[in-house]
Protein backbone atom coordinates (compact mmCIF):
# COMPACT_ATOMS: atom_id res chain seq x y z
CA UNK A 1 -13.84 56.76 -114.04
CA UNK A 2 -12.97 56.40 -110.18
CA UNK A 3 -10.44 58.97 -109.29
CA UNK A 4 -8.11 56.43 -106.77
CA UNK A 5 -5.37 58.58 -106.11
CA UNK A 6 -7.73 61.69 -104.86
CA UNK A 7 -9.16 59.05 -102.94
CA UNK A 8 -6.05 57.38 -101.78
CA UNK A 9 -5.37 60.40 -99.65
CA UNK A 10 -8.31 60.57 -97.18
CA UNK A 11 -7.66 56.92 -96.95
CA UNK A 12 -4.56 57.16 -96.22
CA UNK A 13 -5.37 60.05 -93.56
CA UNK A 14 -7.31 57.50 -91.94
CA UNK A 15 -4.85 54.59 -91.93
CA UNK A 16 -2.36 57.03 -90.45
CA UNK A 17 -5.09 58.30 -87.52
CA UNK A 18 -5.44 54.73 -86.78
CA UNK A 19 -2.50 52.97 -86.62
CA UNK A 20 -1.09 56.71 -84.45
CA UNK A 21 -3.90 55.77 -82.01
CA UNK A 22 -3.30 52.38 -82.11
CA UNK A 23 0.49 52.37 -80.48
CA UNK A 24 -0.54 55.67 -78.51
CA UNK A 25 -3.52 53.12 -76.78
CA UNK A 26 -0.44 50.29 -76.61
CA UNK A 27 2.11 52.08 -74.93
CA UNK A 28 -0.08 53.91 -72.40
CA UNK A 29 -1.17 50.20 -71.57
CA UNK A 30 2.10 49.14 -71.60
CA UNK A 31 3.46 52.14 -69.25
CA UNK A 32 0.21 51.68 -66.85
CA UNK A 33 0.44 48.44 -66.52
CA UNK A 34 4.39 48.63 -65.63
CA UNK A 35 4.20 51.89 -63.58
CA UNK A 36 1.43 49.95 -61.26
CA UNK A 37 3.50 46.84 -60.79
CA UNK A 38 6.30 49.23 -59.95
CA UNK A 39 4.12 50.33 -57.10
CA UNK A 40 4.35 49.67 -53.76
CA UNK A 41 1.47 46.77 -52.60
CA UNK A 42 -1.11 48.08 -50.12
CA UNK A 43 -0.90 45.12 -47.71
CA UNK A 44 2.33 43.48 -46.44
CA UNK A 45 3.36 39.97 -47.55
CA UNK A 46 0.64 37.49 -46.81
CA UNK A 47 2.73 35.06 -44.25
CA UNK A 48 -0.05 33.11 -43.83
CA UNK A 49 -0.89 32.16 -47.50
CA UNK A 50 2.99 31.24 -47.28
CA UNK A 51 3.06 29.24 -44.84
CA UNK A 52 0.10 27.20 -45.80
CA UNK A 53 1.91 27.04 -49.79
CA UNK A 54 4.93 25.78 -47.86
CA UNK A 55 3.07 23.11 -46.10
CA UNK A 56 1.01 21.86 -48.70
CA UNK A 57 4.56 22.21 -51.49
CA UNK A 58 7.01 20.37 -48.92
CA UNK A 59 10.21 19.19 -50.41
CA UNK A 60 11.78 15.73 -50.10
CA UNK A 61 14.12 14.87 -47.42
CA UNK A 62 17.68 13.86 -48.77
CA UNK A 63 17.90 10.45 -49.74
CA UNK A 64 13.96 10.35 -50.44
CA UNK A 65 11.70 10.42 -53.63
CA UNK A 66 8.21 11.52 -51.92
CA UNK A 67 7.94 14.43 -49.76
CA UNK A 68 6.44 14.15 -46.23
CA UNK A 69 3.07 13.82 -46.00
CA UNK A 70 1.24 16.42 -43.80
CA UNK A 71 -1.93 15.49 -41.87
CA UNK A 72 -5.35 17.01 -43.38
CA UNK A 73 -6.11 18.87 -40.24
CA UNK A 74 -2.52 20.72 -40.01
CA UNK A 75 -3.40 22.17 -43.71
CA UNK A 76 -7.16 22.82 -42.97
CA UNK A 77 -5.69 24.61 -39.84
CA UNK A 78 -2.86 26.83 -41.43
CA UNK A 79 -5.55 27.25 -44.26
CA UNK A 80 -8.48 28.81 -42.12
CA UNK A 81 -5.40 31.06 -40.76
CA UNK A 82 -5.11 32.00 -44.30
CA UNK A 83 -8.94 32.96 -44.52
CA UNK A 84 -8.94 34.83 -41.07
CA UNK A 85 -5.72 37.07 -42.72
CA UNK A 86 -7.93 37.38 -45.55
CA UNK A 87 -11.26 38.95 -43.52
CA UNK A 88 -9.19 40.81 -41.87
CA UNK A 89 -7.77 42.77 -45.24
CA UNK A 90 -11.48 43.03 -46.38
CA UNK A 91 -12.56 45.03 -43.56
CA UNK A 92 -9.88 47.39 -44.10
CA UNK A 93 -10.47 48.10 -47.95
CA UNK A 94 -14.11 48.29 -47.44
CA UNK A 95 -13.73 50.50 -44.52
CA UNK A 96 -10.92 52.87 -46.56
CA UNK A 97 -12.96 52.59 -50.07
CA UNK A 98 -14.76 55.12 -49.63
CA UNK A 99 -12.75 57.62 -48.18
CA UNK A 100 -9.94 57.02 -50.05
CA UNK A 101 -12.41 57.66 -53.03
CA UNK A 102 -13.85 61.17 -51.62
CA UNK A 103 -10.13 62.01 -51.42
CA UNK A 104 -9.62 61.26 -54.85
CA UNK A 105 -12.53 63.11 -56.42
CA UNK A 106 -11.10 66.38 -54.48
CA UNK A 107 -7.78 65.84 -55.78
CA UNK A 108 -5.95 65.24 -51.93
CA UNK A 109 -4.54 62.54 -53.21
CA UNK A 110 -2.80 61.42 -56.16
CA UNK A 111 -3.68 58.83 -58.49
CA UNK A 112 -0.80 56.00 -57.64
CA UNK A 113 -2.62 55.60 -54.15
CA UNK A 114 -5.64 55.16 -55.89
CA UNK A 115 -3.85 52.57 -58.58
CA UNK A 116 -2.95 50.51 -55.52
CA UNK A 117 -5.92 50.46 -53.57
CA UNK A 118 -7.73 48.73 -57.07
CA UNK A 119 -4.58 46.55 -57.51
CA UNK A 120 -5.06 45.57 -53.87
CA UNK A 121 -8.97 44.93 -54.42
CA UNK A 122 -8.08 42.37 -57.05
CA UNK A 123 -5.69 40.00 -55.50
CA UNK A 124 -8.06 40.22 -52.66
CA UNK A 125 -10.74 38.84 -54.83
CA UNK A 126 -7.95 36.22 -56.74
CA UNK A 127 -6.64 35.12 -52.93
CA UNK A 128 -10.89 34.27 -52.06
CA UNK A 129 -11.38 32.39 -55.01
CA UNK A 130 -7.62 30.84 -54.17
CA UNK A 131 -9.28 30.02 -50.30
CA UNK A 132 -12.39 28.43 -51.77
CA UNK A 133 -11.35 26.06 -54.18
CA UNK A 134 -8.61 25.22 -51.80
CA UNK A 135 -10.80 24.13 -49.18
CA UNK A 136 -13.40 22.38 -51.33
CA UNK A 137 -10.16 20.19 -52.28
CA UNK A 138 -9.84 19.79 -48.74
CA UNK A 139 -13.04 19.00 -48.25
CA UNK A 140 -16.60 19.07 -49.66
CA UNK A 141 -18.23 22.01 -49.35
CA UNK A 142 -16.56 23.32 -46.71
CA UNK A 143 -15.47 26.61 -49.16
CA UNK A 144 -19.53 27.77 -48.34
CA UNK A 145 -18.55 28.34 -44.61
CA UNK A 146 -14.78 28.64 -44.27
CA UNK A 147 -15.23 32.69 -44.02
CA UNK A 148 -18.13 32.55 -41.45
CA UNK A 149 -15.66 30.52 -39.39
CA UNK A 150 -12.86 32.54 -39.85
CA UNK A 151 -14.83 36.06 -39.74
CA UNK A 152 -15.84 34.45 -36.28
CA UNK A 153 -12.39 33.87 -35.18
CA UNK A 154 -11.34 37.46 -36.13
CA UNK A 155 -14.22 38.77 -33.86
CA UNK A 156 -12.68 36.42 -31.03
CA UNK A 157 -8.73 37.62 -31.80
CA UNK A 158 -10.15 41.23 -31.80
CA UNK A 159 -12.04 40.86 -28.50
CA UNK A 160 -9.07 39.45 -26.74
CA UNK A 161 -6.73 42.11 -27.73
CA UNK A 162 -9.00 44.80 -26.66
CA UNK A 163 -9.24 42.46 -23.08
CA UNK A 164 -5.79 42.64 -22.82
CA UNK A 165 -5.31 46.38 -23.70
CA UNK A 166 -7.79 46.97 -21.04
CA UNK A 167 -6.17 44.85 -18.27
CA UNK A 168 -2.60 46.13 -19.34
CA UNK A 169 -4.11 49.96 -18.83
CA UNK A 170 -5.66 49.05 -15.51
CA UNK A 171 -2.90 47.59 -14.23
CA UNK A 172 -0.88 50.72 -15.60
CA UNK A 173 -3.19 52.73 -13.94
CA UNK A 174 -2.88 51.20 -10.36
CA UNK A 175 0.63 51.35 -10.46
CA UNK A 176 -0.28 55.07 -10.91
CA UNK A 177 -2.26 55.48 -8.14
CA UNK A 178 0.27 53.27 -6.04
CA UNK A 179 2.81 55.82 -6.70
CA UNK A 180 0.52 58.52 -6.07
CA UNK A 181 -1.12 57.31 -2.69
CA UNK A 182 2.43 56.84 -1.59
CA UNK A 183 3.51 60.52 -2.48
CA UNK A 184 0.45 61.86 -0.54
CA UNK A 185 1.51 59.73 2.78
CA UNK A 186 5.40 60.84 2.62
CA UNK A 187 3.99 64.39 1.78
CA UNK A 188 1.00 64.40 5.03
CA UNK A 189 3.95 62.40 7.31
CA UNK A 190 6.35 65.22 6.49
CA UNK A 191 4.21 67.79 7.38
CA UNK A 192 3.38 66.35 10.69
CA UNK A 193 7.00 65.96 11.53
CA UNK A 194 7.23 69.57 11.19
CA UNK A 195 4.23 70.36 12.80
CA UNK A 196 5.92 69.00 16.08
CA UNK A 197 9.08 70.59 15.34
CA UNK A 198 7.27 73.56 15.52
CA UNK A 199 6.11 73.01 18.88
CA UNK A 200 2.55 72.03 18.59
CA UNK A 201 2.54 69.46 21.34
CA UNK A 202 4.14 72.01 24.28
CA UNK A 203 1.15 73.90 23.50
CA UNK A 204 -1.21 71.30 24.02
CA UNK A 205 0.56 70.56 27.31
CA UNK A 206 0.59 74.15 28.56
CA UNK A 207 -3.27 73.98 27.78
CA UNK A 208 -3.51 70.82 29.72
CA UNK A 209 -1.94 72.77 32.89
CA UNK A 210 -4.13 75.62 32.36
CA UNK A 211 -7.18 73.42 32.24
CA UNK A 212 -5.95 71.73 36.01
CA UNK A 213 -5.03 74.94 37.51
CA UNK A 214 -9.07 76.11 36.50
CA UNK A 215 -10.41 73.48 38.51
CA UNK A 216 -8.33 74.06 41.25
CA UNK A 217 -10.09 77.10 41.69
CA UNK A 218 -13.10 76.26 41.01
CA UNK A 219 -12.67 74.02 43.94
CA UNK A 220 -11.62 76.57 46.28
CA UNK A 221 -14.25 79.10 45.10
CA UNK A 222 -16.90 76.37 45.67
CA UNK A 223 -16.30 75.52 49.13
CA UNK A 224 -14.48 72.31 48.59
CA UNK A 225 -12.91 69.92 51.34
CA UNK A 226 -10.16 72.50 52.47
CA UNK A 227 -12.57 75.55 52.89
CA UNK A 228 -15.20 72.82 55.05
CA UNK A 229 -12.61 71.44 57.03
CA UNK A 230 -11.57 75.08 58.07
CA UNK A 231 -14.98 76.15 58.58
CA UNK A 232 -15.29 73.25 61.26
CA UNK A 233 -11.88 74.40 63.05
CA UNK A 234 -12.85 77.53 63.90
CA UNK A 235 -16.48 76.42 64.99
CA UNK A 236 -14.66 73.96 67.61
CA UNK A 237 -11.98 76.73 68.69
CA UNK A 238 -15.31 79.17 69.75
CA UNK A 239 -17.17 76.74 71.80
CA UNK A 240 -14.24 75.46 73.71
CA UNK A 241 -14.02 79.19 74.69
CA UNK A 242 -17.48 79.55 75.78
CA UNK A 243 -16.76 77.01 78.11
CA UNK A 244 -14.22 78.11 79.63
CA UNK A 245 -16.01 80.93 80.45
């Protein structure tokens, strides 16, 4: 004869292990899941994937049944907005993935940083599929190449802010050297102001004299038209002499 209470207990060992792991399992799940929708979302609000909801969801105007219509190529524009937001916010979680992962395995970082980067990774891939199925109601087929379009028009965007940085810092930069060119004249016309308050120009004057006053000699030294002319005087004065004589 079976023995069911000494086997009653084992079982009921077992029944108690797994219904304790049981509502352990539930009410981690049910603590994860509300401590990560507590947390803080990685990205901002996505204005763009507003705006296009707001366009294509338009209320009626007061005293009408039917909301305004808006024209296909106002949504297809405010949508491939939406899908340039959206390449834009995939470059930056592949490009942090796996850093943000290295600093997780060492332990720099705590696990709620890590919680939002994956929470952030799946709305990213919910908002694509969103994009796609959007613009294949837009039109056909046109979910295949929206994000080479829009990865295209982030490259442009990008390129024309770094234009504009550069022309900003070069004209920041002349403005600089404007400054600085004008220093150095005020500075160099300063210094020549005191260089004749000094006196520098009577000494180039008194050198001037002394040059004139060297020639001078040199001309009387040399024989010049005074030293000839006296030379011929007293020639004249002899011979008159003589003939007197």
């Amino acid at each position: 004869m079976v023995d069911w209470l000494s086997l009653s207990v084992p079982f009921a060992y077992l029944g108690i292990l797994v219904g304790s792991l049981a509502t352990f399992s539930s009410l981690y799940r049910k603590r994860k899941a509300a401590r990560s929708s507590s947390l803080e979302p990685w990205f901002p609000t996505h204005l763009q994937r507003d705006i296009y909801l707001s366009l294509l969801h338009l209320d009626p105007e007061p005293g009408k049944d039917k909301p305004p219509t808006v024209p296909d190529g106002v949504l297809k524009a405010a949508l491939l907005q939406r899908a340039t937001e959206d390449i834009k916010r995939i470059l930056e979680v592949r490009s942090a993935k796996q850093a943000l992962s290295n600093l997780v395995q060492r332990g720099s970082v705590g696990d709620d940083l890590w919680q939002r980067f994956l929470r952030a990774e799946k709305e990213i891939e919910a908002e694509l599929r969103d994009v796609v199925e959007e613009a294949n109601a837009l039109q056909a087929n046109w979910g295949q190449t929206i994000f080479q379009s829009a990865n295209e028009m982030h490259h442009n965007a990008t390129l024309r802010a770094k234009l504009s940085e550069i022309q900003a810092k070069g004209k920041r930069d002349r403005e600089w050297w404007d400054q600085e060119k004008a220093a150095i004249q005020s500075s160099f016309m300063k210094e020549l102001g005191e260089d004749e308050k000094d006196g520098v120009k009577p000494a180039s004057a008194s050198g001037t004299d002394r040059i004139a006053s060297d020639e001078d000699a040199v001309l009387v030294e040399g024989g010049g038209p005074a030293a000839s002319g006296a030379s011929t005087g007293s020639k004249g004065a002899g011979k008159k002499r003589k003939a007197k004589k």
